[in-house]
N, C-alpha and C. Protein backbone atom coordinates (compact mmCIF):
# COMPACT_ATOMS: atom_id res chain seq x y z
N UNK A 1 -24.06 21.93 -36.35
CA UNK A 1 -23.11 20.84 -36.49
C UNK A 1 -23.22 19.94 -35.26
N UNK A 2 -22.93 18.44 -35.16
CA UNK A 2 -23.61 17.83 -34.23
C UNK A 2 -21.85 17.74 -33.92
N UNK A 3 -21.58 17.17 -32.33
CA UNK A 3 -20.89 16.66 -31.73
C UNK A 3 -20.33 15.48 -32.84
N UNK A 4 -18.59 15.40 -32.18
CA UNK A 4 -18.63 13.50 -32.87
C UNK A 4 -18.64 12.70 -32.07
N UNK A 5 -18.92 11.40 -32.88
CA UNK A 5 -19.48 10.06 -32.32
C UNK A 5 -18.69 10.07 -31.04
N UNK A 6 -19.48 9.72 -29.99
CA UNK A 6 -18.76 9.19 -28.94
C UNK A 6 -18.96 10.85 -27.92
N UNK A 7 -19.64 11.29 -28.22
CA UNK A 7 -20.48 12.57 -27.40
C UNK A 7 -19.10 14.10 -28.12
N UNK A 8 -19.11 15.26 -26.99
CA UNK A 8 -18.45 16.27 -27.07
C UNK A 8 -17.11 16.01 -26.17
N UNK A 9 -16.34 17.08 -26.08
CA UNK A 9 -15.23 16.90 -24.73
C UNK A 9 -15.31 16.81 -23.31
N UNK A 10 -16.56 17.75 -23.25
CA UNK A 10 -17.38 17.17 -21.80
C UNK A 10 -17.53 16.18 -21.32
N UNK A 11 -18.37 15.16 -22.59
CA UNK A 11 -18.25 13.51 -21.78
C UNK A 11 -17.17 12.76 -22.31
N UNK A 12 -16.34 13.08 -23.00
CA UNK A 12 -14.55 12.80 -22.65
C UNK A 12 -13.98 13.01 -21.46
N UNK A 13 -14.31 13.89 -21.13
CA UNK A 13 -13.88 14.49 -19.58
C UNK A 13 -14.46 13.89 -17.82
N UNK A 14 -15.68 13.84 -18.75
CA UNK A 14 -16.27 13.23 -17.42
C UNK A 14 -16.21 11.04 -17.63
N UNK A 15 -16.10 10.74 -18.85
CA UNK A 15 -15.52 9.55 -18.57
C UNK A 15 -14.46 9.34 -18.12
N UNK A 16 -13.19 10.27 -18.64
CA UNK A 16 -12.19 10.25 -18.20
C UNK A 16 -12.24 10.17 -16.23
N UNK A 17 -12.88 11.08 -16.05
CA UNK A 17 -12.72 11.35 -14.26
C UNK A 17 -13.28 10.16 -13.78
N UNK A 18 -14.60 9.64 -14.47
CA UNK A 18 -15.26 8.65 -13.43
C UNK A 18 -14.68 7.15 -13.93
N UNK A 19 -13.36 7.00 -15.18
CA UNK A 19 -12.49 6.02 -15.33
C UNK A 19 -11.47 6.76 -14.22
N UNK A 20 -11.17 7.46 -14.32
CA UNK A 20 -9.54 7.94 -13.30
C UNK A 20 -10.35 7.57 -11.81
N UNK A 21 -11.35 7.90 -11.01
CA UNK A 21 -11.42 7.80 -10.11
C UNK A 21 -11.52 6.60 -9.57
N UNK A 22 -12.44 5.64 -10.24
CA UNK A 22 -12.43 3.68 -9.80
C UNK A 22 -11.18 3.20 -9.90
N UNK A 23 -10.34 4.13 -10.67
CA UNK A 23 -8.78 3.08 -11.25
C UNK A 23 -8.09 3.52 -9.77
N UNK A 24 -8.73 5.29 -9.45
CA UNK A 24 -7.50 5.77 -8.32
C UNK A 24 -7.91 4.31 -7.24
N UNK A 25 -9.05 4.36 -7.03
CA UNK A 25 -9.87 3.49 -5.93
C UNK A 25 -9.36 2.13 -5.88
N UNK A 26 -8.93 1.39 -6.91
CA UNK A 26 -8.86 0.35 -7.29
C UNK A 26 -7.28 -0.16 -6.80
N UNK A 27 -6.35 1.11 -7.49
CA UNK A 27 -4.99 0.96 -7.35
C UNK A 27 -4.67 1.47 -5.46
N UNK A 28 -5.77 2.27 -4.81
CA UNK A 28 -4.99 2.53 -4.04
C UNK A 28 -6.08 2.61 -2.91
N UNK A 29 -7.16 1.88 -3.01
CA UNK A 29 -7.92 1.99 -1.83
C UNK A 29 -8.75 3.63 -1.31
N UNK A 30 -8.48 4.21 -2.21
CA UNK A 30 -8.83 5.93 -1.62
C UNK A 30 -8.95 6.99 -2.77
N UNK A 31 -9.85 7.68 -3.20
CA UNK A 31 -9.95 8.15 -4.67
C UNK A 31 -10.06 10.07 -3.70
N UNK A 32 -9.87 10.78 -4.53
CA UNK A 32 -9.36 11.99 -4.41
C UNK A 32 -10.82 13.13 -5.69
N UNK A 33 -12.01 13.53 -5.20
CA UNK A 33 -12.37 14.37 -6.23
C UNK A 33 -11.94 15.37 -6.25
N UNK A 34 -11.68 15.67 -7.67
CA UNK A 34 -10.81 17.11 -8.17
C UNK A 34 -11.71 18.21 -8.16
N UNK A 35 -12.85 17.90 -8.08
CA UNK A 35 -13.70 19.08 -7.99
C UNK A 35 -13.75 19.74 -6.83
N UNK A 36 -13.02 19.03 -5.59
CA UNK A 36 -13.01 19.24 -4.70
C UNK A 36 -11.67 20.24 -3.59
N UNK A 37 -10.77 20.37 -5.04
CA UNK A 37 -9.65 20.85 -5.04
C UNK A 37 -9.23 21.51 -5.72
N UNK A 38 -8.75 22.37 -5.13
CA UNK A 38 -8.08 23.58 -5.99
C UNK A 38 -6.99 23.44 -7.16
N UNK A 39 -7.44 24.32 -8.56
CA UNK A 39 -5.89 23.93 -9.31
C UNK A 39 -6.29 22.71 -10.51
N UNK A 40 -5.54 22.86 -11.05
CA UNK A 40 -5.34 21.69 -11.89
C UNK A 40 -4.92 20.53 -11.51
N UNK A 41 -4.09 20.05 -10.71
CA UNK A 41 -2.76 19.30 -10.78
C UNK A 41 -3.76 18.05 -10.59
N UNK A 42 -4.69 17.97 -9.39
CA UNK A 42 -5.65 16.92 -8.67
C UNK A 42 -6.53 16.62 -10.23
N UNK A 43 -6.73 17.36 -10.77
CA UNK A 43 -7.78 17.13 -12.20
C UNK A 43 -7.18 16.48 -12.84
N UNK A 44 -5.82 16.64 -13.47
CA UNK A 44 -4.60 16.29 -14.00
C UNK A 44 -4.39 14.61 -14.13
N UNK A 45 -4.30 14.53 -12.34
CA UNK A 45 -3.75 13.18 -12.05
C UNK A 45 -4.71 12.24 -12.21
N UNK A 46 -6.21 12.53 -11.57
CA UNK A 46 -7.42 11.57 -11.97
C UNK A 46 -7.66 11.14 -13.59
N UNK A 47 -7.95 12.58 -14.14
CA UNK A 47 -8.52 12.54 -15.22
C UNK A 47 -7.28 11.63 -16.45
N UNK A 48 -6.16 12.41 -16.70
CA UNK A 48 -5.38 11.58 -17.39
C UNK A 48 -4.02 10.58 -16.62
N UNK A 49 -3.53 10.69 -15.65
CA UNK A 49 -2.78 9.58 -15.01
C UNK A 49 -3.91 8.07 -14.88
N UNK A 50 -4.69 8.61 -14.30
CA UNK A 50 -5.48 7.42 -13.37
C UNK A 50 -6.74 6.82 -14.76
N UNK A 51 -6.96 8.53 -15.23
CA UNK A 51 -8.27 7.89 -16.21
C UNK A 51 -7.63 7.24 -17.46
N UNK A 52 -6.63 7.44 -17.78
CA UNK A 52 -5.81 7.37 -19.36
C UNK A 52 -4.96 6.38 -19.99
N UNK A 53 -4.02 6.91 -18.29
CA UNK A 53 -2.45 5.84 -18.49
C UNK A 53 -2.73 4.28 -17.60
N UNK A 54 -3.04 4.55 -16.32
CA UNK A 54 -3.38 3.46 -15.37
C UNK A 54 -4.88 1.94 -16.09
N UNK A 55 -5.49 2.66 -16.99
CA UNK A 55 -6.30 1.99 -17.79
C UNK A 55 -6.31 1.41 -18.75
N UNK A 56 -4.80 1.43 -19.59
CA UNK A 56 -4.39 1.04 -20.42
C UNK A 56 -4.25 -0.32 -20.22
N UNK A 57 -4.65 -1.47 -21.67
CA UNK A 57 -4.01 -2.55 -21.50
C UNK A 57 -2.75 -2.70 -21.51
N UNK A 58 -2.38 -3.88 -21.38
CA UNK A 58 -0.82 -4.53 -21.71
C UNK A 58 0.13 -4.47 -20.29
N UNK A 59 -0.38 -3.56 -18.95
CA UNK A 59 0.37 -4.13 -18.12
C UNK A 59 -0.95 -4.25 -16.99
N UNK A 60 -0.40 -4.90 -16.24
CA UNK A 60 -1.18 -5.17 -14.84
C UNK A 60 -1.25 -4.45 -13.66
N UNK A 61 -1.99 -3.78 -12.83
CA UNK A 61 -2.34 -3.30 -11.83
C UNK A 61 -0.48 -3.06 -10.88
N UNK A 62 0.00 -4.91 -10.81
CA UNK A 62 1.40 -4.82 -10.42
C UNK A 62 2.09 -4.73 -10.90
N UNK A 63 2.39 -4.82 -12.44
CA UNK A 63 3.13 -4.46 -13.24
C UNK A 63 3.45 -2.90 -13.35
N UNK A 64 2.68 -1.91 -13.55
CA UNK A 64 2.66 -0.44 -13.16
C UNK A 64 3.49 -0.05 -11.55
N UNK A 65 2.59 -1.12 -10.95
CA UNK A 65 2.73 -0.33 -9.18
C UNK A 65 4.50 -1.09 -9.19
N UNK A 66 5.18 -1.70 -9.80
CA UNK A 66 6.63 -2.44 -9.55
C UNK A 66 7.20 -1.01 -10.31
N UNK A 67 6.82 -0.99 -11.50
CA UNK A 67 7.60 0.20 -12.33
C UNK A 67 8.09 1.35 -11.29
N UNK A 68 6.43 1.60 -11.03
CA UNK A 68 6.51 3.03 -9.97
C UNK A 68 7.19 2.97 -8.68
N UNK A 69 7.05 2.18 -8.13
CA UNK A 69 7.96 1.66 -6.62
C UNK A 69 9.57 1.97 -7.13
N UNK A 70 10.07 1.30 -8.15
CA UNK A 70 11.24 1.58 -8.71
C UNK A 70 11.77 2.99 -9.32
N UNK A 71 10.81 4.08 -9.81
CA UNK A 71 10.90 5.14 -10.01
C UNK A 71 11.01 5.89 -8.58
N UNK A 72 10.29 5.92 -7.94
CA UNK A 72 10.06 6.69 -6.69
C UNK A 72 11.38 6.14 -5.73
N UNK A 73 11.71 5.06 -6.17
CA UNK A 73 13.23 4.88 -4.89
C UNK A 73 14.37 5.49 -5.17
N UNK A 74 14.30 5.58 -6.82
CA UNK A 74 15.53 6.46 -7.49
C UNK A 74 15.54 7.42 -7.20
N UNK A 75 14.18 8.26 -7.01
CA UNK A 75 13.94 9.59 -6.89
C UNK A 75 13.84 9.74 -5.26
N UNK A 76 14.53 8.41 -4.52
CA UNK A 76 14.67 8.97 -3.13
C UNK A 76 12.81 9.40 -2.27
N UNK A 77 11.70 9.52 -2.92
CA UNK A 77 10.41 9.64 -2.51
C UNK A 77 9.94 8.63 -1.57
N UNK A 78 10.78 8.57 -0.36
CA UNK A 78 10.12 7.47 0.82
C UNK A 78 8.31 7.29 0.82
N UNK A 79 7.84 8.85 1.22
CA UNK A 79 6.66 8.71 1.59
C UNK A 79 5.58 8.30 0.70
N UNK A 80 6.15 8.10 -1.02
CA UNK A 80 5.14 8.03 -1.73
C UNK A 80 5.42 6.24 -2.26
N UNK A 81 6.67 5.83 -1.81
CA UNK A 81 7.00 4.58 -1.68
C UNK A 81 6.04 3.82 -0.97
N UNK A 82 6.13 4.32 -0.08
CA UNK A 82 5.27 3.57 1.44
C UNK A 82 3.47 3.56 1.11
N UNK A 83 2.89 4.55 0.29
CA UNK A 83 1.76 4.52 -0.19
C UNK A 83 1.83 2.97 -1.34
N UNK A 84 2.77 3.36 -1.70
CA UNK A 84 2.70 1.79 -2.95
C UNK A 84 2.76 0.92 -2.06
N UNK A 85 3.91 0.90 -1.27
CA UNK A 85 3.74 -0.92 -0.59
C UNK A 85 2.78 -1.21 0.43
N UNK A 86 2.24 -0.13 0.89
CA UNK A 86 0.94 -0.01 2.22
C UNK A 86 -0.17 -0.87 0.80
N UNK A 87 -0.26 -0.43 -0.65
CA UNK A 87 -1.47 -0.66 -1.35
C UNK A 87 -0.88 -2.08 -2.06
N UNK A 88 0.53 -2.42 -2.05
CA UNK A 88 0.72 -3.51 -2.46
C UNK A 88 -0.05 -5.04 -1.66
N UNK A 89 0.39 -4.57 -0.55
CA UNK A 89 0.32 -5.81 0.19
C UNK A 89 -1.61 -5.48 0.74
N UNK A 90 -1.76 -4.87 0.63
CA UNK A 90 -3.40 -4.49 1.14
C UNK A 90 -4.45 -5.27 -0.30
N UNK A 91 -3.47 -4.93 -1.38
CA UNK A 91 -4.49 -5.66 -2.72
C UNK A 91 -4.10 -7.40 -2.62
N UNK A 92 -2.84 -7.78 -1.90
CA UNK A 92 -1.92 -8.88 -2.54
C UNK A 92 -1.25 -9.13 -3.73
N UNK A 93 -1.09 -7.80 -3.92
CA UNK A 93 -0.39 -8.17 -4.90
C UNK A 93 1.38 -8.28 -4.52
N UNK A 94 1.96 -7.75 -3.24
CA UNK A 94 3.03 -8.17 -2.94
C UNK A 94 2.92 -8.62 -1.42
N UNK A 95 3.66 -9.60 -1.06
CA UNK A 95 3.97 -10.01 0.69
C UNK A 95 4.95 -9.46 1.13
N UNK A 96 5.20 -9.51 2.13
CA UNK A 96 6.73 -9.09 3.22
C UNK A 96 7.90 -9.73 2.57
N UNK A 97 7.49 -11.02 2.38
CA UNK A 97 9.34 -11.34 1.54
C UNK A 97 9.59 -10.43 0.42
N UNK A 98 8.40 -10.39 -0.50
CA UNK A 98 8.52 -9.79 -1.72
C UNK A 98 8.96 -8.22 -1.38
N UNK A 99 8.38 -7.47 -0.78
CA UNK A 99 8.81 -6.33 -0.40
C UNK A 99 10.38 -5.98 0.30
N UNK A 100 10.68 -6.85 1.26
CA UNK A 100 12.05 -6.86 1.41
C UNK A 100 12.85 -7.49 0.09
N UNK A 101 12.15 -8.05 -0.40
CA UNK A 101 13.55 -8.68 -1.64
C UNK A 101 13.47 -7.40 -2.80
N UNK A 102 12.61 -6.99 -2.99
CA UNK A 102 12.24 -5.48 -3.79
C UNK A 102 13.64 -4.25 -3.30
N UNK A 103 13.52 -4.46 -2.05
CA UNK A 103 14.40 -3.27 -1.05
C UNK A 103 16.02 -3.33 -1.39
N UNK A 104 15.75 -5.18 -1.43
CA UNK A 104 17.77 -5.78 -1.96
C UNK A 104 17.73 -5.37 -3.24
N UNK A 105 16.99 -5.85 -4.23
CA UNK A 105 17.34 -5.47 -5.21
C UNK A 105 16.88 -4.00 -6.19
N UNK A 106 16.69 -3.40 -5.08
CA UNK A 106 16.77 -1.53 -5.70
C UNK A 106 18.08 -0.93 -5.21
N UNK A 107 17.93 -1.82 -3.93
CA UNK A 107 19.62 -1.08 -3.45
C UNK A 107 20.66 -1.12 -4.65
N UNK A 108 20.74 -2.26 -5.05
CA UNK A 108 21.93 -2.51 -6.41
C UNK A 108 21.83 -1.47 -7.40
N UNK A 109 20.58 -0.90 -7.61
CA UNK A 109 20.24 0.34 -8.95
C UNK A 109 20.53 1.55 -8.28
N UNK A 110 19.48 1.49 -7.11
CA UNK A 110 19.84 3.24 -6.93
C UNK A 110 20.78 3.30 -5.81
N UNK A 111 21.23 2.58 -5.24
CA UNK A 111 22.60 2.81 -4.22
C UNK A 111 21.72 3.12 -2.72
N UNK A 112 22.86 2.71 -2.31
CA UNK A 112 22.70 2.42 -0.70
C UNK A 112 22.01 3.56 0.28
N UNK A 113 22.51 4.71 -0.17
CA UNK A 113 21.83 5.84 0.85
C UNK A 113 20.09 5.92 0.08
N UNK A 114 19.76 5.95 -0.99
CA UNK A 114 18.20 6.14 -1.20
C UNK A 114 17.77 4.61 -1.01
N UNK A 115 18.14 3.77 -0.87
CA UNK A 115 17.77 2.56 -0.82
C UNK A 115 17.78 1.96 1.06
N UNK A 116 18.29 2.81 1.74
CA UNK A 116 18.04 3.17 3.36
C UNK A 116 16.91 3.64 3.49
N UNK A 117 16.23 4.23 3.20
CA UNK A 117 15.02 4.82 2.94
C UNK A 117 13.59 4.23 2.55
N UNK A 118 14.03 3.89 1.60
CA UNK A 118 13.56 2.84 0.91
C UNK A 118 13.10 1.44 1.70
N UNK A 119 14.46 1.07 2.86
CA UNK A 119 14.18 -0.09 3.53
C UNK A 119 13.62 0.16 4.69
N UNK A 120 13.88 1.65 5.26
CA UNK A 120 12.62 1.97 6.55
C UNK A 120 11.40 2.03 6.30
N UNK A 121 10.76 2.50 5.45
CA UNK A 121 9.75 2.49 4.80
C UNK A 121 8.90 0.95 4.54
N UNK A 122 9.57 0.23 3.78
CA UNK A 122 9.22 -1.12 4.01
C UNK A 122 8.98 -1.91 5.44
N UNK A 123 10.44 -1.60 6.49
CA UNK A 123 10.03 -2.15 7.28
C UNK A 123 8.67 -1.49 8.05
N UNK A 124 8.64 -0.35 8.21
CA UNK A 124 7.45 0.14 8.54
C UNK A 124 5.94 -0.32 8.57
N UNK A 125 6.07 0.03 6.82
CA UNK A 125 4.90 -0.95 6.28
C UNK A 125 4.47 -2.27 6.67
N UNK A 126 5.79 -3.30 6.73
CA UNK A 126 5.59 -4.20 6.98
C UNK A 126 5.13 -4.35 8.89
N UNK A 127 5.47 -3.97 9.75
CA UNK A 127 5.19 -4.07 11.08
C UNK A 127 4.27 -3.44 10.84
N UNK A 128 3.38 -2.54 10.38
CA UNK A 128 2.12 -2.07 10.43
C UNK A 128 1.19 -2.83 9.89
N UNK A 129 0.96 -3.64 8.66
CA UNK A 129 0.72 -4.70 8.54
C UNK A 129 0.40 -5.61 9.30
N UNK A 130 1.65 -6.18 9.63
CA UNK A 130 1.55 -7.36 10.75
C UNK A 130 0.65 -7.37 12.46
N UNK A 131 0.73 -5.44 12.57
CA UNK A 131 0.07 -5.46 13.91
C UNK A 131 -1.47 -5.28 13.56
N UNK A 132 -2.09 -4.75 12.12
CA UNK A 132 -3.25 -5.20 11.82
C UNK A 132 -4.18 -6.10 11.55
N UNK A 133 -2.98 -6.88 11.00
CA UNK A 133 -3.41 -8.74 11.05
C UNK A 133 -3.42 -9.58 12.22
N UNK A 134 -2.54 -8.61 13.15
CA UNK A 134 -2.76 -10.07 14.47
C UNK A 134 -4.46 -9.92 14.93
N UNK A 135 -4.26 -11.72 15.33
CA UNK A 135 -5.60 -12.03 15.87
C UNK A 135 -5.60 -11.43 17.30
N UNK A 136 -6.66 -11.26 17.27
CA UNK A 136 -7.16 -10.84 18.99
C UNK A 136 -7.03 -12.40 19.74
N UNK A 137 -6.40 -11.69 21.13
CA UNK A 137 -5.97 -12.57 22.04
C UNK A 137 -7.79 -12.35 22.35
N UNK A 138 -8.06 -14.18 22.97
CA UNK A 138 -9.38 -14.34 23.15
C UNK A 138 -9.51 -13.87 24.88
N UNK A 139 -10.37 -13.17 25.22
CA UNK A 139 -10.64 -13.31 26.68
C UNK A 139 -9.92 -14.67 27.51
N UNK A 140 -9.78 -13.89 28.55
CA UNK A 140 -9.15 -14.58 29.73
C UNK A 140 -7.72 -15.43 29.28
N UNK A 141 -7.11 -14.83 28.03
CA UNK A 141 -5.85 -15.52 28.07
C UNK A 141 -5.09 -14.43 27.65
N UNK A 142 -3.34 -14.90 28.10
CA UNK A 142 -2.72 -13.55 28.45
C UNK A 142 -1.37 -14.16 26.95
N UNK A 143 -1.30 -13.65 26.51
CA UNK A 143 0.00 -13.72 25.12
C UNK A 143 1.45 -13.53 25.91
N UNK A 144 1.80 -14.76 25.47
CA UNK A 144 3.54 -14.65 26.05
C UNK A 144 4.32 -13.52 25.89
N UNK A 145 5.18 -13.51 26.59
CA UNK A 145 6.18 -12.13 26.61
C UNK A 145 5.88 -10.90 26.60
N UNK A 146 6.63 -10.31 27.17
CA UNK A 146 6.42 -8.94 27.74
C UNK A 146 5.75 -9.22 28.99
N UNK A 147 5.17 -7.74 30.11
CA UNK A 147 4.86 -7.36 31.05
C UNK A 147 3.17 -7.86 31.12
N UNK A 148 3.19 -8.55 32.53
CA UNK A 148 1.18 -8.75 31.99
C UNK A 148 0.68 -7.51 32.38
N UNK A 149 0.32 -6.95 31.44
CA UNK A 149 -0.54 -5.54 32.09
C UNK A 149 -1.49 -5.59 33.62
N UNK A 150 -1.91 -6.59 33.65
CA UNK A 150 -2.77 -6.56 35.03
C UNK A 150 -1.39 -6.25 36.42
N UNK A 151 -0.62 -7.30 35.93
CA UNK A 151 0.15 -7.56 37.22
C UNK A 151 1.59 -6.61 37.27
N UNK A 152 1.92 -6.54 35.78
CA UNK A 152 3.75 -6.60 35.32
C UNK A 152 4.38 -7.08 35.50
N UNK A 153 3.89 -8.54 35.88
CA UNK A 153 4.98 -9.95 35.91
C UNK A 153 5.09 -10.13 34.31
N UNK A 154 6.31 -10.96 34.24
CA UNK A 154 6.79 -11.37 33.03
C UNK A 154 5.74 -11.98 32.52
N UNK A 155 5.62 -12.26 31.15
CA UNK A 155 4.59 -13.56 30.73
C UNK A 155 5.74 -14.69 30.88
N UNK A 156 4.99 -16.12 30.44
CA UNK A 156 5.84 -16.94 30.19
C UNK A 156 5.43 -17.68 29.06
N UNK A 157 4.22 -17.61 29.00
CA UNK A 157 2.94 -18.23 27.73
C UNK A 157 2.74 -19.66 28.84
N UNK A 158 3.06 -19.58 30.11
CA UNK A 158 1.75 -21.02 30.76
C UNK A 158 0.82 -20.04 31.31
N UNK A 159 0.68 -19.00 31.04
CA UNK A 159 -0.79 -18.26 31.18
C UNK A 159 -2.20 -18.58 30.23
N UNK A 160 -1.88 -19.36 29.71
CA UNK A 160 -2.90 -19.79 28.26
C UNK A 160 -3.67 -20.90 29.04
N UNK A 161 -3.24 -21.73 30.04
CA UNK A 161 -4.05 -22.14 30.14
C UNK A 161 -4.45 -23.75 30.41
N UNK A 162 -3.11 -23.92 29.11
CA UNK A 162 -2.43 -24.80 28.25
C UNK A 162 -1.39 -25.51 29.71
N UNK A 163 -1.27 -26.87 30.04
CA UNK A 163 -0.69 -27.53 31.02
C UNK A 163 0.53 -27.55 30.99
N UNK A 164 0.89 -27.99 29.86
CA UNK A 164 2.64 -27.54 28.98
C UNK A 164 3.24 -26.56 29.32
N UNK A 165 2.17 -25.82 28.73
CA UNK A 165 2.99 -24.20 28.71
C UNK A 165 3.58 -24.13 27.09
N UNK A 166 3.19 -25.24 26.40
CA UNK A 166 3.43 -25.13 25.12
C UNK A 166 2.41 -24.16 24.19
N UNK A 167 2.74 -23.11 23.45
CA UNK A 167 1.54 -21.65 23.04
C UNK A 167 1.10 -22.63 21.64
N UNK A 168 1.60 -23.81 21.07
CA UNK A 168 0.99 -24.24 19.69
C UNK A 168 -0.11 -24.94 19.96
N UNK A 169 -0.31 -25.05 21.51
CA UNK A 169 -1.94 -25.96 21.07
C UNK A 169 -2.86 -25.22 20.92
């Protein structure tokens, strides 16, 4: 008796994994092989979360990751929050306003104490963010405020260079 169309369960299985694993990659920057792990649960999540459900038409990459952000705040899950908005704003699919306005309006659903949580997490994200995006200060100029490391005089930003002392030119 031959297999049916479309091979045996084997290459069900293995499309499934090598769809679950580009989608994990896709949605979150970092893919996980299950072969590489003990148990089901890691097989589980690639093969039918990532290979099955996450691949489905009819919603969008952010459409899913909004759902789930909103599930996981109800359920109080900071750390798996912070994986969504670390991969939100890393794809663009959300900015810093959007993420704080996300934070106001979960507070209203799931209430104030899981929604504290919820907003450390964000801010987190977000200052981690922001200190990965700053530009490098160019040689021989010193960035206003705070201590100058060489000296521990104050800055003032007329260390730039700049005659003013104005930091926008």
């Amino acid at each position: 008796m031959s297999p049916p169309e479309g091979g045996g369960p084997g290459d069900r299985r293995a499309a499934d994994r090598a769809a679950g694993r580009a989608k994990m990659e896709e949605v979150y920057g970092f893919s996980v092989d299950p072969d590489q792990v003990p148990g089901d649960y890691v097989s589980m999540t690639v093969d039918h979360l990532f290979g099955e459900i996450w691949t489905r038409p009819g919603l969008s990459i952010r459409d899913r990751r909004l759902a789930t952000i909103g599930v996981l705040a109800a359920l109080g899950q900071g750390p798996l929050v912070e994986i969504q908005f670390q991969s939100a704003l890393a794809r663009g699919e959300l900015d810093e306003a959007q993420i704080r306005e996300m934070v106001v309006h979960l507070a209203h659903y799931v209430g104030w104490p899981l929604s504290t949580s919820v907003n450390e997490v964000a801010e987190r994200v977000i200052a981690r963010h922001q200190r990965d995006e700053q530009p490098a200060t160019p040689r021989g100029t010193v960035a206003a405020g705070g201590p100058d490391e060489r000296t521990g005089d104050e800055r003032t930003g007329d260390e730039t260079g700049d005659e003013t002392g104005d930091e926008r030119a």
